[in-house]
N, C-alpha and C. Protein backbone atom coordinates (compact mmCIF):
# COMPACT_ATOMS: atom_id res chain seq x y z
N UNK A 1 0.85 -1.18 0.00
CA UNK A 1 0.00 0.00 0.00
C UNK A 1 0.89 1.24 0.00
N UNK A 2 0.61 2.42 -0.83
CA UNK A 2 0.98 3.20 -0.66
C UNK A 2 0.90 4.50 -0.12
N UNK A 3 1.82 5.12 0.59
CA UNK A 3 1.51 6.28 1.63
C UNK A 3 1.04 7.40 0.77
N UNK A 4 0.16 8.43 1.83
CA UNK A 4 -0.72 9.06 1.03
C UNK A 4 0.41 10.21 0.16
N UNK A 5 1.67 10.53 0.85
CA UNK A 5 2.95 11.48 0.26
C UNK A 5 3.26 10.98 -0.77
N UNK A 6 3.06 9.48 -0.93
CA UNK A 6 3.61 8.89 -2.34
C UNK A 6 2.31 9.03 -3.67
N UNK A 7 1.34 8.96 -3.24
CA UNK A 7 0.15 9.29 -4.12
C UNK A 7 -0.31 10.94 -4.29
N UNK A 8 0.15 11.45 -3.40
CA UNK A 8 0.03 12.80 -3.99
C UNK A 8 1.19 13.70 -4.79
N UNK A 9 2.47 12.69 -4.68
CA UNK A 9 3.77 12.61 -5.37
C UNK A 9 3.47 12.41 -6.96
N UNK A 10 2.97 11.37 -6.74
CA UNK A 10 2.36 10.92 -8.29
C UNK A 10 1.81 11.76 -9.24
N UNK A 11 0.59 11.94 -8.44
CA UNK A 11 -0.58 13.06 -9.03
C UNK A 11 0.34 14.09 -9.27
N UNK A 12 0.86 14.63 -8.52
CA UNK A 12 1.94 16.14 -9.07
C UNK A 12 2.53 15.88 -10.12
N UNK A 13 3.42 14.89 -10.07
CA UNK A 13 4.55 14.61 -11.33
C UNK A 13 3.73 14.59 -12.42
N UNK A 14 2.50 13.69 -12.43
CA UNK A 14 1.87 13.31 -13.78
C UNK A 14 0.83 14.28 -13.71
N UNK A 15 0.26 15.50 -13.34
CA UNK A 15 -0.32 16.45 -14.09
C UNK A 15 0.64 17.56 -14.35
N UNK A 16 2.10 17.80 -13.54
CA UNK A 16 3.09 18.65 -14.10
C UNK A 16 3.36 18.35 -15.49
N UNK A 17 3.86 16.71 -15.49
CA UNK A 17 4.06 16.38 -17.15
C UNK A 17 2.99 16.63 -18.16
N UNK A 18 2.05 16.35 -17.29
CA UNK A 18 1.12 16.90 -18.88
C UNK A 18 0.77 18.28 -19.18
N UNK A 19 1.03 19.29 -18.33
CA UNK A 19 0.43 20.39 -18.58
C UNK A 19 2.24 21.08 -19.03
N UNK A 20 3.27 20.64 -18.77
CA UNK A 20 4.24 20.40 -20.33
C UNK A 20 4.09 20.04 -21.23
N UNK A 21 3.69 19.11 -21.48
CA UNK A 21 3.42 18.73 -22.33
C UNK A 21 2.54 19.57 -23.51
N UNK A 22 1.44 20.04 -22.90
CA UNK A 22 0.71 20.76 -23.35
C UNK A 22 1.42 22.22 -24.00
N UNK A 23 1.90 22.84 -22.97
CA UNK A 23 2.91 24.13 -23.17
C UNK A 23 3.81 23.80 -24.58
N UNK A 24 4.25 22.35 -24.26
CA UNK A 24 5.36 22.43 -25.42
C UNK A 24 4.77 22.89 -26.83
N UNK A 25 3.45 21.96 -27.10
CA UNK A 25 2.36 21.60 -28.08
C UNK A 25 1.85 23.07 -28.38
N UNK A 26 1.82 24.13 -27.21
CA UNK A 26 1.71 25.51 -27.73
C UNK A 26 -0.22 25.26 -27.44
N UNK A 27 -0.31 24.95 -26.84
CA UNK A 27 -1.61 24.78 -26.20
C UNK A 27 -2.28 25.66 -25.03
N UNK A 28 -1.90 26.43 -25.07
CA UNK A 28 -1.85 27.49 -23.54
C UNK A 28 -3.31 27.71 -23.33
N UNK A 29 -3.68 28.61 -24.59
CA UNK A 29 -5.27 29.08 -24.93
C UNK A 29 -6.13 27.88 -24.23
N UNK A 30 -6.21 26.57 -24.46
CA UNK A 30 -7.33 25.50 -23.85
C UNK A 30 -6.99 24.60 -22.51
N UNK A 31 -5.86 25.68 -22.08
CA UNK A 31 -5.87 25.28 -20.26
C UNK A 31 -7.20 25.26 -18.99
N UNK A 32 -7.55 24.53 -18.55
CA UNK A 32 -8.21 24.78 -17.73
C UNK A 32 -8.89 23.38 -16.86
N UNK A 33 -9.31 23.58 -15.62
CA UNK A 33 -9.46 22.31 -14.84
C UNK A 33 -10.18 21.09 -15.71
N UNK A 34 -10.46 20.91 -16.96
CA UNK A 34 -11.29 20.20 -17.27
C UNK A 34 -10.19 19.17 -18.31
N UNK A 35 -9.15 19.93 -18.90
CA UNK A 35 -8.24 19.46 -19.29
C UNK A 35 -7.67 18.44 -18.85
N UNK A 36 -7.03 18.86 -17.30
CA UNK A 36 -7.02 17.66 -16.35
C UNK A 36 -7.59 16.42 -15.92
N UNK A 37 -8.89 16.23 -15.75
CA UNK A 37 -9.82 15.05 -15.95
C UNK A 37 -9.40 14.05 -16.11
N UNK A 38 -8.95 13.83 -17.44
CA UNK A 38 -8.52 12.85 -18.02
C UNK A 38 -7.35 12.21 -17.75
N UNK A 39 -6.07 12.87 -17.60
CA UNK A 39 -5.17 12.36 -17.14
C UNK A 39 -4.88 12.32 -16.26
N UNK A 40 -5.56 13.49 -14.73
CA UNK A 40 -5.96 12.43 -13.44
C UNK A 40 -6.70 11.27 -13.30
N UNK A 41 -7.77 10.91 -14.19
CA UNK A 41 -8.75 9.65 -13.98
C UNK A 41 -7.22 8.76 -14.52
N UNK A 42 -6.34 8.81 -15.19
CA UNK A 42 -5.84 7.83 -15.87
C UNK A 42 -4.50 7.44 -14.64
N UNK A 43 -4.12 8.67 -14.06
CA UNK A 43 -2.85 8.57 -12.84
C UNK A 43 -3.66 8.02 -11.73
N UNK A 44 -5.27 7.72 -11.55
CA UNK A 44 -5.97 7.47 -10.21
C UNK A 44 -6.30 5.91 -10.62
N UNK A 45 -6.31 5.47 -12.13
CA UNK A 45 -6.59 4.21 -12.37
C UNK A 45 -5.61 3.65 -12.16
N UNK A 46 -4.25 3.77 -12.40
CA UNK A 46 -3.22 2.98 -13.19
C UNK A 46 -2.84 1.91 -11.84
N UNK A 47 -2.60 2.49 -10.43
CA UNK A 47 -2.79 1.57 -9.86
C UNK A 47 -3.74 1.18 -8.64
């Protein structure tokens, strides 16, 4: 099981990377909490 510092470790790293991700892509204009969704549901599934 993992401690709750290690799961909120996670969640940081993997919505930091994507919202680089995004920046890189030149995506700035369609930022916003809804963006996120998806690749938190996908960092809350994985394990």
């Amino acid at each position: 099981m993992s401690s709750p510092e290690d799961v909120f470790f996670r969640i940081q790293r993997g919505l930091a990377g994507y919202i680089s991700y995004l920046a890189a892509c030149e995506m700035n204009p369609a930022f916003s909490e809804y963006v996120l969704y998806e690749p938190a549901l996908r960092i809350f599934t994985a394990r």
